[in-house]
N, C-alpha and C. Protein backbone atom coordinates (compact mmCIF):
# COMPACT_ATOMS: atom_id res chain seq x y z
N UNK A 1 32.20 -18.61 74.52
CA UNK A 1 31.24 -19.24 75.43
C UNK A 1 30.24 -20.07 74.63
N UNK A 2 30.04 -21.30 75.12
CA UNK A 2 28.99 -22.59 74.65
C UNK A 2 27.40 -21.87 74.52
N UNK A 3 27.09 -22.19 73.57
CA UNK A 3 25.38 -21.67 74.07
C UNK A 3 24.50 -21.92 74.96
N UNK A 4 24.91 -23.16 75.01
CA UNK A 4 24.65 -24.03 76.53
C UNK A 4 24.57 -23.30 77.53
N UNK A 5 25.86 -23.02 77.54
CA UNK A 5 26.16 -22.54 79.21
C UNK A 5 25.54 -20.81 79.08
N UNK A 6 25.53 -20.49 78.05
CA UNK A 6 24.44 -19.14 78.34
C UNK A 6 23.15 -19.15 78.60
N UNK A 7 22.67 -20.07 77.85
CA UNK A 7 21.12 -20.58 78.36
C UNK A 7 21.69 -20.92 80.34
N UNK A 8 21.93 -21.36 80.21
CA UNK A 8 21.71 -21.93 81.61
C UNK A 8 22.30 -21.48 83.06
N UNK A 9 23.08 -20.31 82.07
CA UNK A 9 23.17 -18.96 83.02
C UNK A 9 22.48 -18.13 83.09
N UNK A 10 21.35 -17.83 82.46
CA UNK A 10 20.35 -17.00 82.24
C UNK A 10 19.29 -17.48 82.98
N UNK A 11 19.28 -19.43 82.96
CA UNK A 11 18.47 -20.20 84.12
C UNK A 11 18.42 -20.07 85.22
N UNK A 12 19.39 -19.68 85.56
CA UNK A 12 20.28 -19.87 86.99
C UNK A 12 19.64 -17.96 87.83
N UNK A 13 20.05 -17.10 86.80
CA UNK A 13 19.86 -15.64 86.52
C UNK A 13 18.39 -15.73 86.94
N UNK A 14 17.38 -16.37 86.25
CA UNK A 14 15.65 -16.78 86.89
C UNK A 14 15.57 -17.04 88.11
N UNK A 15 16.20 -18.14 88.50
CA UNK A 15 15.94 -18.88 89.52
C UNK A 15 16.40 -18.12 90.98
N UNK A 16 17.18 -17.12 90.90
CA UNK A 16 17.62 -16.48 91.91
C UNK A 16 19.08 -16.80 91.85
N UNK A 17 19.81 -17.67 91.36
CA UNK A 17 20.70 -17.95 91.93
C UNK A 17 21.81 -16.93 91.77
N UNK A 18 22.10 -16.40 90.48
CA UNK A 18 22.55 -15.43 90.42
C UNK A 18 21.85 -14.18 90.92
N UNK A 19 22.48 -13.21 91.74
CA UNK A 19 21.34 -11.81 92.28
C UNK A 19 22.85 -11.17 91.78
N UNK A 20 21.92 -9.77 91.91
CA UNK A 20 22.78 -8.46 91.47
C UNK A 20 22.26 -8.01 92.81
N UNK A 21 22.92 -6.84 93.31
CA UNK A 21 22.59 -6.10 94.47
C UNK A 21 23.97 -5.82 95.36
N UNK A 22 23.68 -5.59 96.77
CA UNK A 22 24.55 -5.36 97.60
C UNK A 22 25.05 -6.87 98.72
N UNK A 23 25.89 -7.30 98.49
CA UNK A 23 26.61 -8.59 99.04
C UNK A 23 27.81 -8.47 99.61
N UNK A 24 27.76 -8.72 100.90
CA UNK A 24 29.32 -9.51 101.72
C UNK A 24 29.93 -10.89 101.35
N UNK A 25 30.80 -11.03 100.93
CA UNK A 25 31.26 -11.86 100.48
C UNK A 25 32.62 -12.57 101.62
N UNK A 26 32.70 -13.78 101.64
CA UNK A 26 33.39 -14.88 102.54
C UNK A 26 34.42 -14.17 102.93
N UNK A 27 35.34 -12.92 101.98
CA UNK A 27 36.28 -12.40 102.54
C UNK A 27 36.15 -11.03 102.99
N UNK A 28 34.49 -10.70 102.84
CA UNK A 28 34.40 -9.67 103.53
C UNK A 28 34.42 -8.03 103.10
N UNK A 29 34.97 -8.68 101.56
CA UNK A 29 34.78 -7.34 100.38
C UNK A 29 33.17 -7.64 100.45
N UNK A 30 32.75 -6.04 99.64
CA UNK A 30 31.27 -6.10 98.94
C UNK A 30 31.72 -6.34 97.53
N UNK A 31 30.34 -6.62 97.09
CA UNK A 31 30.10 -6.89 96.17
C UNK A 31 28.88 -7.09 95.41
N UNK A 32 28.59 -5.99 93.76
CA UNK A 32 27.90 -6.05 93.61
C UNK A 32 26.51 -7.16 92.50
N UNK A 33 27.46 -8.51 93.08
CA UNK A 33 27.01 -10.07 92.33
C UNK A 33 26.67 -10.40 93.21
N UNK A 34 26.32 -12.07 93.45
CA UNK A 34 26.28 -13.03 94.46
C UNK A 34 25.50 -14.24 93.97
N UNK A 35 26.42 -15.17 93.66
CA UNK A 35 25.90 -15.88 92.97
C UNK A 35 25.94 -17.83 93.98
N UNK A 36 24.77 -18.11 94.19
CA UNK A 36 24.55 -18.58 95.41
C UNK A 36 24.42 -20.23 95.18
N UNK A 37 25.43 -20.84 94.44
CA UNK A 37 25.03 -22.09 93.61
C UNK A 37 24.57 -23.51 94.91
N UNK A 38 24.53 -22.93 95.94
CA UNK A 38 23.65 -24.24 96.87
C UNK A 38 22.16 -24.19 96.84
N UNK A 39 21.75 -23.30 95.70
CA UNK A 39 20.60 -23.54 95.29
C UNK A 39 20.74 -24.61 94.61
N UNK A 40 21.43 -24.42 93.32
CA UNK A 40 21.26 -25.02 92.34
C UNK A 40 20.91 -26.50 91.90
N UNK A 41 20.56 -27.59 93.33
CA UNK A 41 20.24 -29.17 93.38
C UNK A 41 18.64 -28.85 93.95
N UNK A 42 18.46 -27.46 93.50
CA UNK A 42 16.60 -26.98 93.70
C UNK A 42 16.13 -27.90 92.72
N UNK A 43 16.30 -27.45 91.51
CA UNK A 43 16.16 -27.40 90.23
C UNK A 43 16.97 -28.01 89.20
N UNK A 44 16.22 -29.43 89.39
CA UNK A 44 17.22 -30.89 89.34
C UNK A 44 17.71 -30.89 87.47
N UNK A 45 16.44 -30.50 86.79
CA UNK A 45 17.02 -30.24 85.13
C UNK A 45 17.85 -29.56 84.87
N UNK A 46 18.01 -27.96 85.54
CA UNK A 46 18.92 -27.58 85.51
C UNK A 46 20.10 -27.53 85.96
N UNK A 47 20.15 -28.54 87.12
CA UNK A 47 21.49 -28.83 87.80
C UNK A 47 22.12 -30.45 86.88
N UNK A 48 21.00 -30.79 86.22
CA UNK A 48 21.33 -32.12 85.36
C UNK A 48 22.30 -31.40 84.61
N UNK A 49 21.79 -30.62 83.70
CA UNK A 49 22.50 -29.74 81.94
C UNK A 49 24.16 -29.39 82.68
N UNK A 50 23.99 -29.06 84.00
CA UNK A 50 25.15 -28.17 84.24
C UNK A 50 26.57 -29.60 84.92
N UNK A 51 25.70 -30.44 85.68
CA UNK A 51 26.62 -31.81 85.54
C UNK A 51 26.87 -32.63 84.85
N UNK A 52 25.93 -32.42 83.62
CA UNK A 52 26.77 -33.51 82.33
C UNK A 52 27.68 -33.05 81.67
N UNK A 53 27.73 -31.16 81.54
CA UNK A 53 28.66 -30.70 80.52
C UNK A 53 29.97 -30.60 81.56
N UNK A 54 30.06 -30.86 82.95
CA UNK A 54 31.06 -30.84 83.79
C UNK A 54 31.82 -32.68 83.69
N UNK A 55 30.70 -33.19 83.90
CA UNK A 55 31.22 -34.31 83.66
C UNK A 55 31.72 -34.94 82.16
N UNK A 56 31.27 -34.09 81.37
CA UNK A 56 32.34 -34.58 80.07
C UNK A 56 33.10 -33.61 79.73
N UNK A 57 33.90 -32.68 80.35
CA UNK A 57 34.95 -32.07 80.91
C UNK A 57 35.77 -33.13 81.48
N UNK A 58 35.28 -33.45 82.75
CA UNK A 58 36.34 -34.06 83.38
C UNK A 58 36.73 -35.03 82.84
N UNK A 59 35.86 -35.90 82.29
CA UNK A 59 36.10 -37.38 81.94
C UNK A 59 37.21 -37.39 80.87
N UNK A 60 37.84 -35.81 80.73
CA UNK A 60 39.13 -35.63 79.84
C UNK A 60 40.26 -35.89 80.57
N UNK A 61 39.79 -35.86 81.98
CA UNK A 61 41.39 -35.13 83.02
C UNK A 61 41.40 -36.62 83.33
N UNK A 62 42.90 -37.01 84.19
CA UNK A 62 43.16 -38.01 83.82
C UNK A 62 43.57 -38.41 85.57
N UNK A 63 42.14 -39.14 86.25
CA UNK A 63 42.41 -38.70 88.00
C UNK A 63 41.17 -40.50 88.65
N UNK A 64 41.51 -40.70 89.76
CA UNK A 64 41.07 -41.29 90.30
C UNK A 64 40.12 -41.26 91.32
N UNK A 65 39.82 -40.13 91.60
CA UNK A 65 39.02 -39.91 92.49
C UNK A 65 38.38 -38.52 92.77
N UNK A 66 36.93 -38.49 92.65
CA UNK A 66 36.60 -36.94 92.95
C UNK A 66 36.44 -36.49 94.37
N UNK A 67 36.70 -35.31 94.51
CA UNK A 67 36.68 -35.02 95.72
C UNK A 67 36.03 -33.85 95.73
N UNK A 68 34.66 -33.62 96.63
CA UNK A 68 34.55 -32.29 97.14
C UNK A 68 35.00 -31.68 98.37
N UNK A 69 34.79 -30.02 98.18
CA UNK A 69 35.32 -29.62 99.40
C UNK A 69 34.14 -28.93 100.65
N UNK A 70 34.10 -28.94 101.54
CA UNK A 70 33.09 -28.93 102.59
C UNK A 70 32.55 -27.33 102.60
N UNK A 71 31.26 -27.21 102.55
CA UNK A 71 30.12 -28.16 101.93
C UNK A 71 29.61 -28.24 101.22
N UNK A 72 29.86 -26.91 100.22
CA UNK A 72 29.24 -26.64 99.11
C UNK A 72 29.69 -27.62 98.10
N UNK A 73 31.20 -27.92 97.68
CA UNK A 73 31.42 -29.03 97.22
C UNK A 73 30.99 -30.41 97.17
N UNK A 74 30.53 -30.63 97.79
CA UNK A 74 30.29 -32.51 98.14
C UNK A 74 29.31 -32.96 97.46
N UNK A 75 27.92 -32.25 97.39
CA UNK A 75 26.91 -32.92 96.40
C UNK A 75 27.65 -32.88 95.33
N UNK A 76 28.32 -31.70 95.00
CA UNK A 76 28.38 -31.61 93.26
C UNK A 76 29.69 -32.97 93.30
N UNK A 77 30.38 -32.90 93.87
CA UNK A 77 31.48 -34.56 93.75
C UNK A 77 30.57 -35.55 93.85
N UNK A 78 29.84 -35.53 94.34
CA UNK A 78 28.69 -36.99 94.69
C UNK A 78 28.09 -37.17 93.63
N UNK A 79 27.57 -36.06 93.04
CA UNK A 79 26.76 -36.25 91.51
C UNK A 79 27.26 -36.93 90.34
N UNK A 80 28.52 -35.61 90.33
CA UNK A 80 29.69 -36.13 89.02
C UNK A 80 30.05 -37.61 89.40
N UNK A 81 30.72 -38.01 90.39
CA UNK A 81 31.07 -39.43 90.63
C UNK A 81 30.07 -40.59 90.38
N UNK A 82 28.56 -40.24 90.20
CA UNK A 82 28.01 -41.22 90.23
C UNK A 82 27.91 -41.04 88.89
N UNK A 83 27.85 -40.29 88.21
CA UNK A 83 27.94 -39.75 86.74
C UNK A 83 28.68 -40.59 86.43
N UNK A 84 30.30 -40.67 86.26
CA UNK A 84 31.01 -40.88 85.91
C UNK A 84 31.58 -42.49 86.23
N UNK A 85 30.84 -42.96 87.19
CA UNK A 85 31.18 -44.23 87.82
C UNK A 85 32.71 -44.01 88.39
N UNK A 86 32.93 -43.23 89.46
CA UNK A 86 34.31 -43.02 89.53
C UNK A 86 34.15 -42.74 91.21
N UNK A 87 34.83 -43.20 92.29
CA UNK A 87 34.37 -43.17 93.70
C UNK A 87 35.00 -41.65 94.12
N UNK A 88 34.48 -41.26 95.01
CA UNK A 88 33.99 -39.88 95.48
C UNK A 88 34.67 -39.81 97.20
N UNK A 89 34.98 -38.81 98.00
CA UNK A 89 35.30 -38.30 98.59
C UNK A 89 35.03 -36.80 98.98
N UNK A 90 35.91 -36.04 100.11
CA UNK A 90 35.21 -35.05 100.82
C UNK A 90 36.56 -34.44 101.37
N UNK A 91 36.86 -33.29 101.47
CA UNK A 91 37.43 -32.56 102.41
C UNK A 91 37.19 -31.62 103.29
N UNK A 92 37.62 -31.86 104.56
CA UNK A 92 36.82 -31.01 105.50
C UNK A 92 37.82 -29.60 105.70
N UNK A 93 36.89 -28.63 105.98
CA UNK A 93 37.59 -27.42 105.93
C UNK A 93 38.46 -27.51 107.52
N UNK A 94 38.21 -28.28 108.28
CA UNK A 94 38.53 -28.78 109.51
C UNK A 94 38.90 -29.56 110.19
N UNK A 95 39.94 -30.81 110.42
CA UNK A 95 39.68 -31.92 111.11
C UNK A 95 38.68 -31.94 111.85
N UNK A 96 38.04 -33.19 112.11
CA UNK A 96 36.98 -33.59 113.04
C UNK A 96 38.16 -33.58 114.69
N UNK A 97 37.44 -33.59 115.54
CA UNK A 97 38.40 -33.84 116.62
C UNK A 97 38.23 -35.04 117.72
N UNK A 98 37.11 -35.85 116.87
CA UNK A 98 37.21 -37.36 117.09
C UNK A 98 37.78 -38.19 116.40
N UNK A 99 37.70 -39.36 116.25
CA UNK A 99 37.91 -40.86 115.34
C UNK A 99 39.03 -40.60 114.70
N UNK A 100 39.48 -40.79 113.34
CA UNK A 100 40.34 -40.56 112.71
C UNK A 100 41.24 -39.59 112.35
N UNK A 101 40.85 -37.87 112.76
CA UNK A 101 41.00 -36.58 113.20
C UNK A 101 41.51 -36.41 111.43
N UNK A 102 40.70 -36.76 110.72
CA UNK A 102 41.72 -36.75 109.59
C UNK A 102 41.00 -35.05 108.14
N UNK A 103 41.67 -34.91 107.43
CA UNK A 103 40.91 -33.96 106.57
C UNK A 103 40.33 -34.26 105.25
N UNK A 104 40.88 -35.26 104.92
CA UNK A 104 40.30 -35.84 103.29
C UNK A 104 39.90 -37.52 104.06
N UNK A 105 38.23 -37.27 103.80
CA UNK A 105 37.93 -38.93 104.28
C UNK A 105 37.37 -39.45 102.92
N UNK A 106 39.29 -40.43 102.72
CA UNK A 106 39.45 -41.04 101.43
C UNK A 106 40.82 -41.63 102.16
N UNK A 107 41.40 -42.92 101.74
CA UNK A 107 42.48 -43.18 101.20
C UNK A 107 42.63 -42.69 100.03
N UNK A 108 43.88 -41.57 99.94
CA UNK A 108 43.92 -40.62 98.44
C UNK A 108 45.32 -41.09 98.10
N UNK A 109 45.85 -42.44 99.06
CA UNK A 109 47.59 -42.13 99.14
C UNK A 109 48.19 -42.61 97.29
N UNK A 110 48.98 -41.82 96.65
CA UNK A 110 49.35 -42.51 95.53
C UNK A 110 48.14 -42.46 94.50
N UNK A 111 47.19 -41.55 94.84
CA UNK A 111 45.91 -41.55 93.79
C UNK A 111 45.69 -39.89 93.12
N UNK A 112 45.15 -40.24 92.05
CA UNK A 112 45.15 -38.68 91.30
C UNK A 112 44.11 -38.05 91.69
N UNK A 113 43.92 -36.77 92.11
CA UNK A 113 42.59 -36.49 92.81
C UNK A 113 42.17 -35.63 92.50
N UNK A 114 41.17 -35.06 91.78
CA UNK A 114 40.34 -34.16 90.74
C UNK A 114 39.24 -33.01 91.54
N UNK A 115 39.51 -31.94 92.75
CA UNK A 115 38.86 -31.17 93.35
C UNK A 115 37.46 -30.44 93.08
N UNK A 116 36.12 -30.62 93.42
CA UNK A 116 35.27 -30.03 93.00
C UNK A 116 34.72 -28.83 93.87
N UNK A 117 34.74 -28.22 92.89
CA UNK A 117 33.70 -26.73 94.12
C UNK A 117 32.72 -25.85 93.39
N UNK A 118 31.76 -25.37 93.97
CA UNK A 118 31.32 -24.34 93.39
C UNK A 118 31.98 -23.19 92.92
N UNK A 119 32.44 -22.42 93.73
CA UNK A 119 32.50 -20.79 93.48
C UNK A 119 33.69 -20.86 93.64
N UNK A 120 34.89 -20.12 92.93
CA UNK A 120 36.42 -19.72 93.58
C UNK A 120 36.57 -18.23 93.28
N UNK A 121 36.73 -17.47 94.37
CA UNK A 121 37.57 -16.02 94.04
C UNK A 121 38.79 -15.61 94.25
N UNK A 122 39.16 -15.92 95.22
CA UNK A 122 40.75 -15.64 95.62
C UNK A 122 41.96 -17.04 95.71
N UNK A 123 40.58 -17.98 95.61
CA UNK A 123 41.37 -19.39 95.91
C UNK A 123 42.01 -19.68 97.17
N UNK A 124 41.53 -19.08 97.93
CA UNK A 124 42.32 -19.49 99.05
C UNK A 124 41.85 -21.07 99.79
N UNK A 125 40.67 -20.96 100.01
CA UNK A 125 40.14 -22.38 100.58
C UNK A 125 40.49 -23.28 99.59
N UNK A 126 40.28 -23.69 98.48
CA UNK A 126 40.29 -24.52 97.39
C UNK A 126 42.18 -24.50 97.76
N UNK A 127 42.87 -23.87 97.85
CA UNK A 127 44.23 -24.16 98.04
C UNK A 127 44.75 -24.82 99.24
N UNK A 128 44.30 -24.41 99.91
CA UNK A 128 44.15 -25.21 101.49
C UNK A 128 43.70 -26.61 101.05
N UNK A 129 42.34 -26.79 100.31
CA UNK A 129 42.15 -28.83 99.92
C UNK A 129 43.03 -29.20 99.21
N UNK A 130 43.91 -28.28 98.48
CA UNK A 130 44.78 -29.29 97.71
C UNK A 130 45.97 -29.75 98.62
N UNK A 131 46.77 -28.83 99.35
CA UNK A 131 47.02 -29.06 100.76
C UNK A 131 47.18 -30.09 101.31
N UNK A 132 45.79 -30.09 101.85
CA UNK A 132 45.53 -31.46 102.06
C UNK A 132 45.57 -32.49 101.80
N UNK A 133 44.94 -32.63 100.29
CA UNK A 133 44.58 -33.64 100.07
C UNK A 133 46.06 -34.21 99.33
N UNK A 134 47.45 -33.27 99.38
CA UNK A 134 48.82 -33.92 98.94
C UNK A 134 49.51 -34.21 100.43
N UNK A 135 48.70 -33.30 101.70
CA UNK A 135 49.37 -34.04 103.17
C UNK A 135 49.06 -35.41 103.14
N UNK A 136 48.13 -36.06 102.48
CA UNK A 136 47.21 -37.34 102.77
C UNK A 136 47.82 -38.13 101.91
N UNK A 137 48.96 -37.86 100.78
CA UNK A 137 49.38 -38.53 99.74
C UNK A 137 48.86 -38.73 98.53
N UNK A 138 47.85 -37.82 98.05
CA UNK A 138 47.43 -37.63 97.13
C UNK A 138 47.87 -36.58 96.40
N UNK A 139 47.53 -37.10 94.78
CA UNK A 139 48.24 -36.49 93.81
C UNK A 139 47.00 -35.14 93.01
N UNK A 140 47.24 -33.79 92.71
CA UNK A 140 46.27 -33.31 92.59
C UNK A 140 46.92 -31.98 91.07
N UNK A 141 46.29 -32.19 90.08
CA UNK A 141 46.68 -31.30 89.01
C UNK A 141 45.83 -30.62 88.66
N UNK A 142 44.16 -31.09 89.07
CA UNK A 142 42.99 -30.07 88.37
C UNK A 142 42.49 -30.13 89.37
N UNK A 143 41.98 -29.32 89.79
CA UNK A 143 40.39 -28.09 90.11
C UNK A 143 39.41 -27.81 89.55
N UNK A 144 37.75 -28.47 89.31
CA UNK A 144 36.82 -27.67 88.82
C UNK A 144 36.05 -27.05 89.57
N UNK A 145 35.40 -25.88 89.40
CA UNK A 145 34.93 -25.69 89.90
C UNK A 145 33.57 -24.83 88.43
N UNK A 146 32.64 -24.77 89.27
CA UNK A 146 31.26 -24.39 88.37
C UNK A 146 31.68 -22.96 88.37
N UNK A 147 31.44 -22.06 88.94
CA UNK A 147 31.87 -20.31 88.90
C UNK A 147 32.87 -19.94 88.94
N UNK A 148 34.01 -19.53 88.15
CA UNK A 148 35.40 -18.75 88.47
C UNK A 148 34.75 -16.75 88.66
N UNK A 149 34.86 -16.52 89.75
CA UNK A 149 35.08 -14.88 89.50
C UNK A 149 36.24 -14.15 89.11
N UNK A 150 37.31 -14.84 88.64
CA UNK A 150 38.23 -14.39 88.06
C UNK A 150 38.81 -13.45 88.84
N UNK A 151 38.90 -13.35 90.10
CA UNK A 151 39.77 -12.94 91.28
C UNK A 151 40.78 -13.21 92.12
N UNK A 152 41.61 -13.49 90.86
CA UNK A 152 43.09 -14.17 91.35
C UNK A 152 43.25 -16.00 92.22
N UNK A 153 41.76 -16.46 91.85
CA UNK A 153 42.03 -18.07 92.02
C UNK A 153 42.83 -18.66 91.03
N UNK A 154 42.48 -18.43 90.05
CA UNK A 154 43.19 -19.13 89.05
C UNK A 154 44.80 -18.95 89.11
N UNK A 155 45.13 -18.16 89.68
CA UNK A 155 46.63 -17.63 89.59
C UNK A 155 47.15 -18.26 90.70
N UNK A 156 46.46 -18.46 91.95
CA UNK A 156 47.16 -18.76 93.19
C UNK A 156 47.12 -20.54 92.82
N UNK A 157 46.32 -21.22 92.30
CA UNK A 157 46.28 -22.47 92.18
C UNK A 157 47.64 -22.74 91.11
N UNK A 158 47.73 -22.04 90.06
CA UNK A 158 49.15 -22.24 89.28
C UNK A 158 49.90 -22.27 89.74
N UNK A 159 49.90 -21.04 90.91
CA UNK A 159 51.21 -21.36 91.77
C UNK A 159 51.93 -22.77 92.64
N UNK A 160 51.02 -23.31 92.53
CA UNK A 160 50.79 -24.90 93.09
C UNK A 160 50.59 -26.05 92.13
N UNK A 161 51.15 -25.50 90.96
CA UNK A 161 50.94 -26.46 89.84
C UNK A 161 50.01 -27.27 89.51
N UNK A 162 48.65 -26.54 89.77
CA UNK A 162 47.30 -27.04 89.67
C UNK A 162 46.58 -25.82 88.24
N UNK A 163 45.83 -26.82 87.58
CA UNK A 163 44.98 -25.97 86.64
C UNK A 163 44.23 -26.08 86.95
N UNK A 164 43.03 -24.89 86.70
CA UNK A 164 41.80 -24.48 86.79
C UNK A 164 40.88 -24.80 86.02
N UNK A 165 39.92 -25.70 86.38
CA UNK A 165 38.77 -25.43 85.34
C UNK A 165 37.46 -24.78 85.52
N UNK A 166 36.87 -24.60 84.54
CA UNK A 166 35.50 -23.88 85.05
C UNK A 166 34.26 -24.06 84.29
N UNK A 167 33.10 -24.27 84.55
CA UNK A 167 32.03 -24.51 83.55
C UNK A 167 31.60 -22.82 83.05
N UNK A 168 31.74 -21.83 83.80
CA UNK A 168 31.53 -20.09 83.37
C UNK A 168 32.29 -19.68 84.30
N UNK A 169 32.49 -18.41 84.05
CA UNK A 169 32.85 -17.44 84.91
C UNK A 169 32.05 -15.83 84.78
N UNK A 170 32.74 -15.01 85.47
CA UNK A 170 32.25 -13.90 85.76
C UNK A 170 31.81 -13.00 84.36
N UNK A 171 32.97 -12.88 83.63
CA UNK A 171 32.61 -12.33 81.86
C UNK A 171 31.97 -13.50 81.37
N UNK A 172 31.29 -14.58 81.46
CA UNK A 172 30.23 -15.30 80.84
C UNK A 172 29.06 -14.74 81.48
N UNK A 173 28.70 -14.32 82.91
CA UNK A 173 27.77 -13.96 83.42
C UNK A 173 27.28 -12.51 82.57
N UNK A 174 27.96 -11.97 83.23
CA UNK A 174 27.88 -10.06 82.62
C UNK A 174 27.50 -10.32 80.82
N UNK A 175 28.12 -11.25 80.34
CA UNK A 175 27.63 -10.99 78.75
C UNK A 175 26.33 -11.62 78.56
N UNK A 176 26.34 -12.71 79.12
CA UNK A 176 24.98 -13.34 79.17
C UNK A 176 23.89 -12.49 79.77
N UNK A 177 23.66 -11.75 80.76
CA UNK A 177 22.72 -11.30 81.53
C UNK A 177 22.97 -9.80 81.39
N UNK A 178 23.70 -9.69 80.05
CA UNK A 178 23.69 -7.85 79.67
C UNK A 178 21.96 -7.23 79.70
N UNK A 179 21.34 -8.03 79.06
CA UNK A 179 19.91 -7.42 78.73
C UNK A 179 19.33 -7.24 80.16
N UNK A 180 19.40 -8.12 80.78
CA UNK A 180 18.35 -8.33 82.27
C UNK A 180 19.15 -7.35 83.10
N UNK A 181 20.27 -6.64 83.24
CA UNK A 181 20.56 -5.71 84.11
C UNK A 181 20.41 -4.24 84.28
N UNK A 182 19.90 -3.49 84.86
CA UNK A 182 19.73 -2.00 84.58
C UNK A 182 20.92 -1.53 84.65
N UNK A 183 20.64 0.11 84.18
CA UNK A 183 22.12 0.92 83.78
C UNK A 183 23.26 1.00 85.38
N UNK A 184 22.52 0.84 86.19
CA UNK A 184 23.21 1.81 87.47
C UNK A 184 23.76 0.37 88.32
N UNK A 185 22.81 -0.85 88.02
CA UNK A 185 23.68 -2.36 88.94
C UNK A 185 24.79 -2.90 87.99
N UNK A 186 25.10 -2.46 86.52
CA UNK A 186 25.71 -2.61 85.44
C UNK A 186 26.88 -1.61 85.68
N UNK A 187 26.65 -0.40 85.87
CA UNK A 187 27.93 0.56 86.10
C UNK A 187 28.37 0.16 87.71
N UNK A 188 27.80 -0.59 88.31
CA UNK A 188 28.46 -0.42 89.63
C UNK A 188 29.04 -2.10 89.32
N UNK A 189 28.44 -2.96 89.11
CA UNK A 189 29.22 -4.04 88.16
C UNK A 189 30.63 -3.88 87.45
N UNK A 190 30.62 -3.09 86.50
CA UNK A 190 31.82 -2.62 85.51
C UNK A 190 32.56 -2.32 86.42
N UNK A 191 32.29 -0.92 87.39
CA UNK A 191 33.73 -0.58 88.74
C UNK A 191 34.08 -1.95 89.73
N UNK A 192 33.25 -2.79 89.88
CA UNK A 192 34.05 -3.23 90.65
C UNK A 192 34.97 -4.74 90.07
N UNK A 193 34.54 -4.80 89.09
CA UNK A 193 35.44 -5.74 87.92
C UNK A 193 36.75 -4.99 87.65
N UNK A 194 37.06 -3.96 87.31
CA UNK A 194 37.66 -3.19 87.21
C UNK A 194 38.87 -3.13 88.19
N UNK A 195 38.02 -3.28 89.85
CA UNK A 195 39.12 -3.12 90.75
C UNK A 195 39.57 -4.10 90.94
N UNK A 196 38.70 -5.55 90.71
CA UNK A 196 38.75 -6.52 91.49
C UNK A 196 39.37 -7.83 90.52
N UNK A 197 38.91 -7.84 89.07
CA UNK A 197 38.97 -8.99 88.34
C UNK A 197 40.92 -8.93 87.95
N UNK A 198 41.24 -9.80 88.06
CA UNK A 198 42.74 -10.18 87.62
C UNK A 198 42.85 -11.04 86.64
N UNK A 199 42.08 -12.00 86.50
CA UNK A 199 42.06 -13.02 85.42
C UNK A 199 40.80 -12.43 84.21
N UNK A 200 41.16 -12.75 83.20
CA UNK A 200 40.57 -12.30 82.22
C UNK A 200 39.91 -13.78 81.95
């Protein structure tokens, strides 16, 4: 892990964005993290540090168009893209059921298309935009996303011949924020990594 990105998980750890405690999570497991990155365009320096080292990541992968996914995704594609001088797009977790009824508002047809998101755990939504965004004729090999929890996203996206990227994940958190946690949100931490983490 970058030193960077420990500092600025430890930022993030201040700011609230990361909490320890008791959390429902999108699929409805608990959980004792929750790490809430639609804060994170609070606290524009620190959302700067965390989109430049994303954006010179990407500016490795070799794609035409960023795309976020609805809604947490879309600033962070809007940012990087203006970063990068590279035009930007959106996928909706939904067709609209007016105008164009469409799910990626982009012509993506024949274009390489580079997925952005915050958080992935199981990958299921993030698999659904890629989905999409190859129903629409677009071409799609990477995924970034800012948080991996290392809960079998990374595995379900391989299955789809997509790689994963990530600016941290879950063992960057826990090592970084060893000091700031007490013994008993730390042991209930450890069990549920234990049950839950698949990707190392």
């Amino acid at each position: 892990m970058k030193e960077n990105v420990k500092n600025t998980i430890i930022e993030m750890y201040r700011y609230g964005i990361i909490k320890f405690g008791d959390f429902i999570l999108t699929s409805g497991k608990k959980s004792p993290y929750y790490i809430d990155l639609r804060e994170l365009p609070s606290y524009p320096e620190l959302y700067r540090k965390i989109m430049l080292s994303i954006a010179s990541d990407i500016s490795l992968l070799e794609y035409d168009i960023i795309a976020g996914i609805e809604t947490a995704g879309i600033i962070h594609a809007g940012y990087l893209a203006c970063l990068l001088n590279k035009p930007a797009t959106y996928i909706r977790k939904k067709p609209k059921k007016h105008g164009t009824k469409r799910l990626v508002e982009a012509d993506v047809s024949g274009k390489k298309v580079v997925i952005i998101d915050d958080v992935i755990t199981t990958g299921g939504s993030i698999s659904r935009a890629v989905n999409a965004v190859r129903e629409a004729g677009g071409i799609v090999s990477d995924v970034y996303v800012i948080i991996d929890r290392c809960e079998g996203g990374r595995n379900k996206l391989s299955e789809l011949g997509v790689k994963l990227h990530s600016y941290a994940n879950i063992h960057d958190i826990v090592d970084s924020l060893r000091e700031f946690i007490d013994r008993e949100i730390y042991s209930r931490i450890m069990d549920y990594m234990e049950k839950n983490i698949i990707e190392k």
